[in-house]
PDB file of N, CA and C in Angstrom:
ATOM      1  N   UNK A   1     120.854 -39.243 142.713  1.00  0.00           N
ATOM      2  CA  UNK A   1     120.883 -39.623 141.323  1.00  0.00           C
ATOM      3  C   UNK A   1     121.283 -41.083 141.257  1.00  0.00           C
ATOM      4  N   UNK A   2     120.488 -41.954 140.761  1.00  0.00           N
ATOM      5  CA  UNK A   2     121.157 -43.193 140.288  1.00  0.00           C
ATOM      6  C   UNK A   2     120.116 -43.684 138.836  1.00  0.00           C
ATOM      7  N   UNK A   3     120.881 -45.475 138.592  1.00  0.00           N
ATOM      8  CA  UNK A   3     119.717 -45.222 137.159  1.00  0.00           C
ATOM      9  C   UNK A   3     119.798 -46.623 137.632  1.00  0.00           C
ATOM     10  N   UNK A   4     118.338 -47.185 136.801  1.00  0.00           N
ATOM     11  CA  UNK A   4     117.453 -48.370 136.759  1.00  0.00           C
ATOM     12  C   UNK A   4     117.884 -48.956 135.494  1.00  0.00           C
ATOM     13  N   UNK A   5     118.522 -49.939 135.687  1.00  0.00           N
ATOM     14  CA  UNK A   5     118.891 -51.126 135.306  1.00  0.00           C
ATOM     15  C   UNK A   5     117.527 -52.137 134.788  1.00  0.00           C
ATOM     16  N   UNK A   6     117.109 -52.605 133.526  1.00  0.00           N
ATOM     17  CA  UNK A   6     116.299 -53.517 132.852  1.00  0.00           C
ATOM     18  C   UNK A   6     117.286 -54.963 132.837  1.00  0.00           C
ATOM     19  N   UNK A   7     116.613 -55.686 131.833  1.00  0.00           N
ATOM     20  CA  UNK A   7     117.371 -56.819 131.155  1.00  0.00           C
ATOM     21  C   UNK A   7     118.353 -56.824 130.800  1.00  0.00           C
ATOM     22  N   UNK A   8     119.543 -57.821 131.427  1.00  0.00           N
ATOM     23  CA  UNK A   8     120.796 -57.752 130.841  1.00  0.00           C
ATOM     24  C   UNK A   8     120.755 -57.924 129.251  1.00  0.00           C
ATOM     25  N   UNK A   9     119.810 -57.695 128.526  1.00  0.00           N
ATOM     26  CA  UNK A   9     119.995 -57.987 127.183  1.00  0.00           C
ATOM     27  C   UNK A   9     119.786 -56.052 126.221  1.00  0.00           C
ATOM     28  N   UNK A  10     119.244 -55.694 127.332  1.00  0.00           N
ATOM     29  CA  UNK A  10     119.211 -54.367 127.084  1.00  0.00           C
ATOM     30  C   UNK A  10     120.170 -53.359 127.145  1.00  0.00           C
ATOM     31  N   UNK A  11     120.396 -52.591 126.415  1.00  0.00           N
ATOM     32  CA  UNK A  11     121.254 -51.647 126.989  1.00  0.00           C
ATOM     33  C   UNK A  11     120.508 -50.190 127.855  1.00  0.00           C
ATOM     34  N   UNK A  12     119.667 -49.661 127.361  1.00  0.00           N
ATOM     35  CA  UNK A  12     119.173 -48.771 127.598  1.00  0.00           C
ATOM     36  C   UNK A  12     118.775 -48.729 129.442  1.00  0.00           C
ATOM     37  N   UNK A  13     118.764 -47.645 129.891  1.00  0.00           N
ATOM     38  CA  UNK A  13     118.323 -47.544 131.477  1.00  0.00           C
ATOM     39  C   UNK A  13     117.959 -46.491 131.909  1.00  0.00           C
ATOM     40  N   UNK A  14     117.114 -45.866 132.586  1.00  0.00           N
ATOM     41  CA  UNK A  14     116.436 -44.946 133.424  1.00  0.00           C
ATOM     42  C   UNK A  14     118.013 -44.348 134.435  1.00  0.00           C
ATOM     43  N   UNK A  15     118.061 -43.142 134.242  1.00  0.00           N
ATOM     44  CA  UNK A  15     118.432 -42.228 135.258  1.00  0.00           C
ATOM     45  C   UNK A  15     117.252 -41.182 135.475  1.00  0.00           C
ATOM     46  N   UNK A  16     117.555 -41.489 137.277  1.00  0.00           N
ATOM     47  CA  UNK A  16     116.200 -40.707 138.514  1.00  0.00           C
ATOM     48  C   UNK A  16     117.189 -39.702 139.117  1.00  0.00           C
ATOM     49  N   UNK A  17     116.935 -38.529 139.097  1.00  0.00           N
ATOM     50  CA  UNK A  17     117.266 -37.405 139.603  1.00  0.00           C
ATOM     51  C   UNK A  17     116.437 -37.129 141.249  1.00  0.00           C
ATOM     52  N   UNK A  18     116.642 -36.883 141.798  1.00  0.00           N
ATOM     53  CA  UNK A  18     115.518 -36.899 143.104  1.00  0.00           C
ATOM     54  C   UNK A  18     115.945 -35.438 143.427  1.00  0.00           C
ATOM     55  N   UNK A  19     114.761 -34.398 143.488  1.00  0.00           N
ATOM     56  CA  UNK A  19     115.352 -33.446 144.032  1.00  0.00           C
ATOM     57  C   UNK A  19     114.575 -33.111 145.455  1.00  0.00           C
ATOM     58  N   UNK A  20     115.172 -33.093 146.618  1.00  0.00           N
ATOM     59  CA  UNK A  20     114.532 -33.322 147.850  1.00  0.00           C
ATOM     60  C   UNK A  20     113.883 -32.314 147.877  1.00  0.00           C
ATOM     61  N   UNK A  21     114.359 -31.075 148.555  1.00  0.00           N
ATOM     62  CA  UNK A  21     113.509 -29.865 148.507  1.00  0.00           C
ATOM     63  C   UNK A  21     111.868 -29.689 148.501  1.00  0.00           C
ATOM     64  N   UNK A  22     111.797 -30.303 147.313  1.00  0.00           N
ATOM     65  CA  UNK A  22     110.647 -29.689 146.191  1.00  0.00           C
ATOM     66  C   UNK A  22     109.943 -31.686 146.210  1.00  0.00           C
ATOM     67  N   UNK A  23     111.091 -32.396 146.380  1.00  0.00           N
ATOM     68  CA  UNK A  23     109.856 -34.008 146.725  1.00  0.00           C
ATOM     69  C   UNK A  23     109.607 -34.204 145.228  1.00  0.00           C
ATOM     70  N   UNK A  24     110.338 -33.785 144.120  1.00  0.00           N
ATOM     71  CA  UNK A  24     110.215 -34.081 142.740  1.00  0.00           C
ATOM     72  C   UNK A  24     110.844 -34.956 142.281  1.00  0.00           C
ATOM     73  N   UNK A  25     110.765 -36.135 141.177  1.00  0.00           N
ATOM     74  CA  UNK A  25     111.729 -36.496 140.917  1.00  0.00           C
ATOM     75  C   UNK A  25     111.825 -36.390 139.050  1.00  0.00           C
ATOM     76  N   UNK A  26     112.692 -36.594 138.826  1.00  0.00           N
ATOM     77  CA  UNK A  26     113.143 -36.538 137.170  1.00  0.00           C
ATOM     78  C   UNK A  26     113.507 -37.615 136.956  1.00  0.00           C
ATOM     79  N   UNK A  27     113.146 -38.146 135.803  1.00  0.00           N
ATOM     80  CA  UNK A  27     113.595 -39.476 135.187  1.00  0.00           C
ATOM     81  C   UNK A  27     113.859 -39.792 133.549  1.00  0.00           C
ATOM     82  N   UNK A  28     114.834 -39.812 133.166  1.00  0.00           N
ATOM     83  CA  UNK A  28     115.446 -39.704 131.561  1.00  0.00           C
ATOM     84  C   UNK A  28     115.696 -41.285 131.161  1.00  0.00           C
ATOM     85  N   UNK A  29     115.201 -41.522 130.145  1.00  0.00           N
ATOM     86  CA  UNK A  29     115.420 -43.064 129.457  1.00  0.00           C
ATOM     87  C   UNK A  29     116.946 -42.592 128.610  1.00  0.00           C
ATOM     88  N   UNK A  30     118.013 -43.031 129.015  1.00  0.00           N
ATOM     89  CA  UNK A  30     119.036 -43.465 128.726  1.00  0.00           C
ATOM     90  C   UNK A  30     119.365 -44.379 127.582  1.00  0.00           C
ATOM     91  N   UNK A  31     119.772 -44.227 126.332  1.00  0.00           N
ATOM     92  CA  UNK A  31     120.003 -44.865 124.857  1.00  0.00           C
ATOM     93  C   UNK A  31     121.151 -46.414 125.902  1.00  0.00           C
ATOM     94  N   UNK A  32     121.956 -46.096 126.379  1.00  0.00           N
ATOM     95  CA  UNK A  32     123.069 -46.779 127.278  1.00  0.00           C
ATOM     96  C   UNK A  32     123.385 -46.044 128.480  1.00  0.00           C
ATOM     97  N   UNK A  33     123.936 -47.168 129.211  1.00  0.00           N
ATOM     98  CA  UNK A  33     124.409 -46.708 130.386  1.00  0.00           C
ATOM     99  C   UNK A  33     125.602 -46.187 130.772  1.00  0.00           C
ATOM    100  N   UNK A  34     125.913 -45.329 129.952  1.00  0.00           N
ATOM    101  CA  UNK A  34     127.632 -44.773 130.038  1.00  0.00           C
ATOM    102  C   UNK A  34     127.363 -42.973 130.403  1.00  0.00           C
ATOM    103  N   UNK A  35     128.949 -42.735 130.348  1.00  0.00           N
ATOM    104  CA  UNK A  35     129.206 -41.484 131.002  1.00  0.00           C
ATOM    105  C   UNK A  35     128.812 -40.101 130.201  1.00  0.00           C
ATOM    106  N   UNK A  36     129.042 -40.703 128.864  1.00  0.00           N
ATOM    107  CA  UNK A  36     128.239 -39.955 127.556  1.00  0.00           C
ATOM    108  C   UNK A  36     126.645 -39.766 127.534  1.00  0.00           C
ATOM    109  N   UNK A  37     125.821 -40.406 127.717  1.00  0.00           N
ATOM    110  CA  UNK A  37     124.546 -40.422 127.684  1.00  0.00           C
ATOM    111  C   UNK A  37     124.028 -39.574 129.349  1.00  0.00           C
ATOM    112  N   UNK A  38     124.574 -39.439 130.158  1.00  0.00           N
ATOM    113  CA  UNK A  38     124.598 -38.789 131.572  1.00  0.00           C
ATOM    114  C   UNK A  38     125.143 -37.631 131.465  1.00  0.00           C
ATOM    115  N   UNK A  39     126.161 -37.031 130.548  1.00  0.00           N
ATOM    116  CA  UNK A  39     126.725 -36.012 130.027  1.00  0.00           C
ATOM    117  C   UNK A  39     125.964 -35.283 129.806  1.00  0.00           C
ATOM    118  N   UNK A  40     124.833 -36.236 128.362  1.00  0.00           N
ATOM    119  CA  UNK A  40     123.751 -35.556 127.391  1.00  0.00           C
ATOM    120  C   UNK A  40     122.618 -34.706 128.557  1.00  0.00           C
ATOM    121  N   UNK A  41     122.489 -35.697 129.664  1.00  0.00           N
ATOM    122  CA  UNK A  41     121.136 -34.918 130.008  1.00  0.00           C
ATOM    123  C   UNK A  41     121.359 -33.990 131.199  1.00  0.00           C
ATOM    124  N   UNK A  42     122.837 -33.684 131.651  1.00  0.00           N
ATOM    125  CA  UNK A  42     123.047 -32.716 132.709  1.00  0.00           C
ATOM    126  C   UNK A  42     122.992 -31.391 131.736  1.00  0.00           C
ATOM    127  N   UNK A  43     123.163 -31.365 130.204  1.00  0.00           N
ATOM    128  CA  UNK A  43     123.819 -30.461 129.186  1.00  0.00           C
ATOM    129  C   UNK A  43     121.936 -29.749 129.051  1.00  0.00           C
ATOM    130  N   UNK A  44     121.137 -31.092 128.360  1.00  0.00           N
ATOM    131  CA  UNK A  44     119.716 -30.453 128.462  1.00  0.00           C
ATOM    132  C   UNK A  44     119.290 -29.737 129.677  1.00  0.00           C
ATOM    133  N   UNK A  45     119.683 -30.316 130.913  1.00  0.00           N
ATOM    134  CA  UNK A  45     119.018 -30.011 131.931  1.00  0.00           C
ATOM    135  C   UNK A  45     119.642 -28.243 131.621  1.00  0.00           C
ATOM    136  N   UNK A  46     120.547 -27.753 131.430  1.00  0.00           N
ATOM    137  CA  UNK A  46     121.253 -26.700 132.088  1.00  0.00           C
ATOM    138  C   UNK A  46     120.816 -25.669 130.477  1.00  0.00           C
ATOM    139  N   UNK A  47     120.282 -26.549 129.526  1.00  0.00           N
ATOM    140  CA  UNK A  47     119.585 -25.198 128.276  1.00  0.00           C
ATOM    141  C   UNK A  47     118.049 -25.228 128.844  1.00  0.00           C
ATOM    142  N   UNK A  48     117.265 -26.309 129.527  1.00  0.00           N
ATOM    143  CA  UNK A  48     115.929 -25.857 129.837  1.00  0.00           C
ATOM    144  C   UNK A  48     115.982 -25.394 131.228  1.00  0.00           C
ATOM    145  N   UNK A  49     116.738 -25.199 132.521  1.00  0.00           N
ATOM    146  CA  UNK A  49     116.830 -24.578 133.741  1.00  0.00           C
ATOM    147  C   UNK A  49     117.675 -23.250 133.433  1.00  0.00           C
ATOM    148  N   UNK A  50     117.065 -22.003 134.073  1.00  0.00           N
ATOM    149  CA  UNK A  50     117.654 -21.234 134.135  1.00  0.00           C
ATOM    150  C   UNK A  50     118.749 -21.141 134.774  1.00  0.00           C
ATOM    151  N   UNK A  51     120.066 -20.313 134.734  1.00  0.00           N
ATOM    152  CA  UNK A  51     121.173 -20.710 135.526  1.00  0.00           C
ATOM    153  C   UNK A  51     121.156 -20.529 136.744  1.00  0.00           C
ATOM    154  N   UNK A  52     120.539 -19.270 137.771  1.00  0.00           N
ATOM    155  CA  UNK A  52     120.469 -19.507 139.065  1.00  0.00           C
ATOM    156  C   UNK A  52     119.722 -20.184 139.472  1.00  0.00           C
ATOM    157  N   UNK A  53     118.658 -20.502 139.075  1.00  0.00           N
ATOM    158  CA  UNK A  53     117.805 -21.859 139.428  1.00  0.00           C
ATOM    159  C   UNK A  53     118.363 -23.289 139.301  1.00  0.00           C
ATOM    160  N   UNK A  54     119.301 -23.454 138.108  1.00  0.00           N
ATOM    161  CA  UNK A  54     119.502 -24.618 137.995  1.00  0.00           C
ATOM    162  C   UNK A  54     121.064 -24.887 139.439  1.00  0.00           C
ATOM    163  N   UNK A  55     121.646 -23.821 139.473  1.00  0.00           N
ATOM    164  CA  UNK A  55     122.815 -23.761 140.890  1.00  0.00           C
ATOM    165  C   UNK A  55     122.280 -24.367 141.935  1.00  0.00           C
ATOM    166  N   UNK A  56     120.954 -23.794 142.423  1.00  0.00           N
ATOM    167  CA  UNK A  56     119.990 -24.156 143.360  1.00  0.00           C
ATOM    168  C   UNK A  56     119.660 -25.031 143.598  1.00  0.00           C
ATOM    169  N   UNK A  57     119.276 -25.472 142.321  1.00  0.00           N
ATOM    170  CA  UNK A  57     118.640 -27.021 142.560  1.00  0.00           C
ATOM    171  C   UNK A  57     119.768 -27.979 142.724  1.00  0.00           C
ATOM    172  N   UNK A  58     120.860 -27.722 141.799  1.00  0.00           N
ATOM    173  CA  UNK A  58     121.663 -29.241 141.759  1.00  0.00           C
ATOM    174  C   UNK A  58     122.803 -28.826 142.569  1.00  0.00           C
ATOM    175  N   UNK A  59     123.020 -27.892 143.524  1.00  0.00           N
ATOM    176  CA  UNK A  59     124.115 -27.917 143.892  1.00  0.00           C
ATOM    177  C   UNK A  59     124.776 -28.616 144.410  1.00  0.00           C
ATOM    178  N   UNK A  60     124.126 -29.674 145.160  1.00  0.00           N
ATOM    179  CA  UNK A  60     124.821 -31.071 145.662  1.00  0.00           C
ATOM    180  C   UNK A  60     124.084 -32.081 145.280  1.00  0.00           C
ATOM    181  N   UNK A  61     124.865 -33.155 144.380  1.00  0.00           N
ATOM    182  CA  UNK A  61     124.496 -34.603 144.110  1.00  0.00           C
ATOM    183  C   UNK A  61     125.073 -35.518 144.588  1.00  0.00           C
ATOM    184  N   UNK A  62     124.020 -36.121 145.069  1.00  0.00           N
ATOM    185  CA  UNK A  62     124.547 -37.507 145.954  1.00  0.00           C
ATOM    186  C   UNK A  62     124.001 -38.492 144.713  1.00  0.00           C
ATOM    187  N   UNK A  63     124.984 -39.080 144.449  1.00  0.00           N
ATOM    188  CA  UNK A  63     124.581 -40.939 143.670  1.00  0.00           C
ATOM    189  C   UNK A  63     125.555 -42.024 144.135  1.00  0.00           C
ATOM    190  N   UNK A  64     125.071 -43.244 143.041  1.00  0.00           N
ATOM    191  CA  UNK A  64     126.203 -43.856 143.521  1.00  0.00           C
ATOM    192  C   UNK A  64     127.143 -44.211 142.876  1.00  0.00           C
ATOM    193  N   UNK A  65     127.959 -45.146 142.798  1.00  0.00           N
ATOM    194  CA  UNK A  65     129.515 -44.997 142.684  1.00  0.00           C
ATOM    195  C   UNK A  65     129.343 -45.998 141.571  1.00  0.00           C
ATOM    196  N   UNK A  66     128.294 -45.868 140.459  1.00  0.00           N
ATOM    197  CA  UNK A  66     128.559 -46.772 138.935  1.00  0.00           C
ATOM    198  C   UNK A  66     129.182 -46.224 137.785  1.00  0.00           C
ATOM    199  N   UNK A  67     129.776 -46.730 136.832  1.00  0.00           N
ATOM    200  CA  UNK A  67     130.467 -46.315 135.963  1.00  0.00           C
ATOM    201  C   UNK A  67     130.296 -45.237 135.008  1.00  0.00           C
ATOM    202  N   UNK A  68     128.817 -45.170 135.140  1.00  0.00           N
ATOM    203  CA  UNK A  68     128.240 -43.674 134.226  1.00  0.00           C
ATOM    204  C   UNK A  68     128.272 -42.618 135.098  1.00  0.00           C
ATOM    205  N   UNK A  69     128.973 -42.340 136.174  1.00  0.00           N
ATOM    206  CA  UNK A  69     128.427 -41.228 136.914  1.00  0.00           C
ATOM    207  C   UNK A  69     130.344 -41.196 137.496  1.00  0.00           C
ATOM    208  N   UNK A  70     131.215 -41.837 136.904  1.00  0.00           N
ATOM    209  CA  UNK A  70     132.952 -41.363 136.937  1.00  0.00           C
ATOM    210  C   UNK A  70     133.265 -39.914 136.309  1.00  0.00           C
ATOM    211  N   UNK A  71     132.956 -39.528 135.196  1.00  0.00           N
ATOM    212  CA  UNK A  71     133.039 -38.578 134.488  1.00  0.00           C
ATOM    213  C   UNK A  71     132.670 -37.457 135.023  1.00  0.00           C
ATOM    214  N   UNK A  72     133.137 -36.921 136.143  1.00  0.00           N
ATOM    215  CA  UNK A  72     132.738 -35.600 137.307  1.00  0.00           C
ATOM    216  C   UNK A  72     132.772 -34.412 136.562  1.00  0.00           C
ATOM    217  N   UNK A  73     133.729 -34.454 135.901  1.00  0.00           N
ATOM    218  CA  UNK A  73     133.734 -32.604 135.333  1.00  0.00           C
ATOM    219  C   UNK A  73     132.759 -32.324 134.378  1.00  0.00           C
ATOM    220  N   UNK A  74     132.238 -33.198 133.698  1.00  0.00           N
ATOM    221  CA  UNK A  74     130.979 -32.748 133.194  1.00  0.00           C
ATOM    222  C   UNK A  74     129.280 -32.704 133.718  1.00  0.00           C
ATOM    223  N   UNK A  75     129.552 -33.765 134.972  1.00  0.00           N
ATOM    224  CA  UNK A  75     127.838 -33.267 136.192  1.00  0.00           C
ATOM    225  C   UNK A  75     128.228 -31.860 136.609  1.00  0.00           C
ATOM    226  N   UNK A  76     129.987 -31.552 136.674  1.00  0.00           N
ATOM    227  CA  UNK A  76     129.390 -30.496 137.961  1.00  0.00           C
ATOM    228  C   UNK A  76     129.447 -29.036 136.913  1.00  0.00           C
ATOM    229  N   UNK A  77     130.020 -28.989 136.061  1.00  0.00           N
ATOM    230  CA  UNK A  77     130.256 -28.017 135.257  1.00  0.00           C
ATOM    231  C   UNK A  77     129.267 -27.263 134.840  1.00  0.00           C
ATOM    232  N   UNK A  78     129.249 -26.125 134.098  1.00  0.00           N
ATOM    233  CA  UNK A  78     127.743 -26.073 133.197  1.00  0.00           C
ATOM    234  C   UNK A  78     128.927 -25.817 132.200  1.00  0.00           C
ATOM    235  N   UNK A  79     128.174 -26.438 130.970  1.00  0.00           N
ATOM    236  CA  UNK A  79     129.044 -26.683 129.984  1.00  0.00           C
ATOM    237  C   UNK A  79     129.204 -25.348 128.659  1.00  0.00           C
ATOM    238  N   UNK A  80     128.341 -24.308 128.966  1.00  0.00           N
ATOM    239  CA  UNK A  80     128.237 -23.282 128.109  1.00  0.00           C
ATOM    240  C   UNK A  80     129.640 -22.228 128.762  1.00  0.00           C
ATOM    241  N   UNK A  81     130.137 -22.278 130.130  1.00  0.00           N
ATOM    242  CA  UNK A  81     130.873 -21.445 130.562  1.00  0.00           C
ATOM    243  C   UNK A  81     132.370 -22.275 131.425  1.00  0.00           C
ATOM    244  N   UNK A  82     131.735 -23.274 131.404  1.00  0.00           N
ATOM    245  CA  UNK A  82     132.636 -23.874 132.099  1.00  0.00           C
ATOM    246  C   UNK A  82     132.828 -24.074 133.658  1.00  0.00           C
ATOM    247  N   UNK A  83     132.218 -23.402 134.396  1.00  0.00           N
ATOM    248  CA  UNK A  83     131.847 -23.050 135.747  1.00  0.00           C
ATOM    249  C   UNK A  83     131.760 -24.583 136.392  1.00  0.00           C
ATOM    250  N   UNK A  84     132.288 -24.437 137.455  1.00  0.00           N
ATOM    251  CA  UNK A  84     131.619 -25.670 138.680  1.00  0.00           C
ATOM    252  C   UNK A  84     130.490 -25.023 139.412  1.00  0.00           C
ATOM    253  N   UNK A  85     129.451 -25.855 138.644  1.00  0.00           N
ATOM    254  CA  UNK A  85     128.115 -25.043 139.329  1.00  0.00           C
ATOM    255  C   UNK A  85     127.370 -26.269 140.580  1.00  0.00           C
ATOM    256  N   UNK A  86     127.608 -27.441 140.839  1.00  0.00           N
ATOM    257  CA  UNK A  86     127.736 -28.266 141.776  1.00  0.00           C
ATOM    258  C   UNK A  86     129.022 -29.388 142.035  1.00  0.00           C
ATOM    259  N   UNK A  87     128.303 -29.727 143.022  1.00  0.00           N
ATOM    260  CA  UNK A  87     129.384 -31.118 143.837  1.00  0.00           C
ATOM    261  C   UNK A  87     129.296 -32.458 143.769  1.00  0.00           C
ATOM    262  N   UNK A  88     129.586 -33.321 143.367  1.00  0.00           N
ATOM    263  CA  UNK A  88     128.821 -34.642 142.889  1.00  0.00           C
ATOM    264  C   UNK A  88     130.035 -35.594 144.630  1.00  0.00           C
ATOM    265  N   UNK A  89     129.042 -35.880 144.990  1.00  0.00           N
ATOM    266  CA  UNK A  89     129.277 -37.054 146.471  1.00  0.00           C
ATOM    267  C   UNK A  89     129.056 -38.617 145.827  1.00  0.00           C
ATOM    268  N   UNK A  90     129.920 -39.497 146.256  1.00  0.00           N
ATOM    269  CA  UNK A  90     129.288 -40.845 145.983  1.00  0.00           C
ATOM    270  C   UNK A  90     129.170 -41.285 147.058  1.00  0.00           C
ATOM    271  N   UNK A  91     127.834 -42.070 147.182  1.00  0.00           N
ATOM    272  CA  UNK A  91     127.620 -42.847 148.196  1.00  0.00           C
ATOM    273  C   UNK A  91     128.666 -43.951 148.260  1.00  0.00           C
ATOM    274  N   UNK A  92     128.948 -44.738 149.558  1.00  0.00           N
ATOM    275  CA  UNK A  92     129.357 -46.179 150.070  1.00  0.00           C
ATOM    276  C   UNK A  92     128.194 -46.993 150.344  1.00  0.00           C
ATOM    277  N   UNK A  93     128.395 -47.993 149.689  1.00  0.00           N
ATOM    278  CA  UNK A  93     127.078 -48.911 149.867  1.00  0.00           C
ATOM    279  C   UNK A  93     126.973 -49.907 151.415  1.00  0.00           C
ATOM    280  N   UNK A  94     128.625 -50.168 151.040  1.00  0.00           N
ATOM    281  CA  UNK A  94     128.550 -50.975 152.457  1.00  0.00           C
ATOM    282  C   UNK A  94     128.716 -50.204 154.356  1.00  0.00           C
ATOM    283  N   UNK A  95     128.884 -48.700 153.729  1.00  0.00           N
ATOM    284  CA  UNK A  95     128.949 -47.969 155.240  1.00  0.00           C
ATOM    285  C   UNK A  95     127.755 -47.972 155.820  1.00  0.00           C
ATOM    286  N   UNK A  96     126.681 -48.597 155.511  1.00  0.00           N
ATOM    287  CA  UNK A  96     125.066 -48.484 156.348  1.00  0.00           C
ATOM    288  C   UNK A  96     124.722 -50.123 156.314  1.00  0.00           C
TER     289      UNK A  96
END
């Protein structure tokens, strides 16, 4: 998971979901780049994925370590029950 950055005059930005498995990727246009708007679309993702499917798919997220993606208890949660239904990893940029 990370998101695409436009014009510093913009706020708005692309978060890319990559799901390996399956070689798919997902991509949501972002109003801003904060922890709220990344909130919004783990919340959609989890009313249009069914729940054992959606466990499956996201059970481990790797992104990286930007300011919209601090807010952990709401990627890993599903927010109708409260559950930790994945693991959110941040990459190190400079360990490779």
């Amino acid at each position: 998971m990370d998101t695409v950055e436009g014009p510093q005059i913009e706020l708005d930005c692309l978060l890319s979901l990559f799901l390996r498995r399956s070689h798919f990727m997902l991509i949501f246009k972002l109003k801003e780049q904060t922890t709220a708007e990344v909130t919004k679309i783990f919340e959609l993702l989890q009313t249009l994925i069914p729940y054992d499917d959606y466990k499956t798919l996201l059970l481990v997220i790797l992104t990286g370590n930007g300011y919209e993606f601090f807010d952990v208890l709401n990627i890993e949660c599903n927010h109708k029950i409260g559950e930790q239904v994945s693991k959110v990893f941040y990459c190190d940029p400079s360990a490779s």
